[in-house]
Protein backbone atom coordinates (compact mmCIF):
# COMPACT_ATOMS: atom_id res chain seq x y z
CA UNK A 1 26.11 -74.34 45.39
CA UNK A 2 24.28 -76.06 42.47
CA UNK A 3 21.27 -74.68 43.21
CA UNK A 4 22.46 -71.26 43.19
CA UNK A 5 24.21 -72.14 39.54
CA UNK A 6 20.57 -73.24 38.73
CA UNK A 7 18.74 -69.80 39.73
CA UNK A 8 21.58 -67.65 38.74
CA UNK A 9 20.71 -69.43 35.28
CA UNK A 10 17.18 -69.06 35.42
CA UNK A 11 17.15 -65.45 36.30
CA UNK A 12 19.33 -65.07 33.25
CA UNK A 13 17.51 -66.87 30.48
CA UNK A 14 13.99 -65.67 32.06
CA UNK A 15 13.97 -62.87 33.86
CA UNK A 16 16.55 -60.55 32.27
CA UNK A 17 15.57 -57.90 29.14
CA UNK A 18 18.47 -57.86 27.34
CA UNK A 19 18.84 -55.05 24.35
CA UNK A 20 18.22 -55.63 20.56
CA UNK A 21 21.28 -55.61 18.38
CA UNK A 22 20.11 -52.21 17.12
CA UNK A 23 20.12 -51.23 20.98
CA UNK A 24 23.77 -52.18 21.67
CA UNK A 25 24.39 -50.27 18.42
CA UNK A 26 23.17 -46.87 19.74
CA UNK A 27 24.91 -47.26 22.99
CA UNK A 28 28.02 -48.22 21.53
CA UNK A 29 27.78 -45.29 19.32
CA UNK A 30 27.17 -42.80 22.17
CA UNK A 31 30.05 -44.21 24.32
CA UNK A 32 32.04 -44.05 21.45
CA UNK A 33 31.15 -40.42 21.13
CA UNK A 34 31.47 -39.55 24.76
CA UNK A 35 35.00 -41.34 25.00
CA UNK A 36 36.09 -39.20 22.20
CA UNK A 37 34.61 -36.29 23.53
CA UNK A 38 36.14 -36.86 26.76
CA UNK A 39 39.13 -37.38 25.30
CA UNK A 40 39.47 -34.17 23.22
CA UNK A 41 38.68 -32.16 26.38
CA UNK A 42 42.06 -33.76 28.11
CA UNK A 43 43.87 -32.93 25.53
CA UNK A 44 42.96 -29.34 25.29
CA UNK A 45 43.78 -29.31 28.97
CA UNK A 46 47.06 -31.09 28.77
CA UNK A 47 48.04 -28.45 25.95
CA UNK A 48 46.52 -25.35 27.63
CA UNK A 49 48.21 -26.39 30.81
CA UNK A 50 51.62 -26.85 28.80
CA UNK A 51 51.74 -23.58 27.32
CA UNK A 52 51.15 -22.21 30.94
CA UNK A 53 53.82 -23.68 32.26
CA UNK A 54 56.37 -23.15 29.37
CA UNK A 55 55.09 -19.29 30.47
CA UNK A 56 55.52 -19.55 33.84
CA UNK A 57 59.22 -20.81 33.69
CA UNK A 58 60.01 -18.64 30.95
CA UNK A 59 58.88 -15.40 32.79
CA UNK A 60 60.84 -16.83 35.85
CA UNK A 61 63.57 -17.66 33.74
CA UNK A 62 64.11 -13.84 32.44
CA UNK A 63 63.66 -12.71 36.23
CA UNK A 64 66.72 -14.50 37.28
CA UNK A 65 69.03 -13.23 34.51
């Protein structure tokens, strides 16, 4: 076990790239983006599909009566 603590470690400090701050930046940036993105498009779905069904039940609604 303590040797695999030890080369877990190693491969960390030596053998990983990690990104530049101004790296992490950028991609925080861009997921930022996409999240909001992403979460734009659900709501234009949730409200589309809303005013669908308010239709649907209203047309059914004046059927009935």
């Amino acid at each position: 076990m303590l040797n695999y603590i030890k080369e877990s470690y190693k491969e960390l400090v030596e053998k990983v790239s990690w990104p530049t701050f101004a790296q992490l930046q950028s991609s925080t940036i861009v997921v930022m983006v996409a999240s909001l993105i992403f979460a734009l498009v659900v709501l234009v779905m949730d409200i589309s599909f809303e005013n669908l069904m308010k239709g649907i039940y209203s047309f059914l609604g004046n059927i009935g009566h």
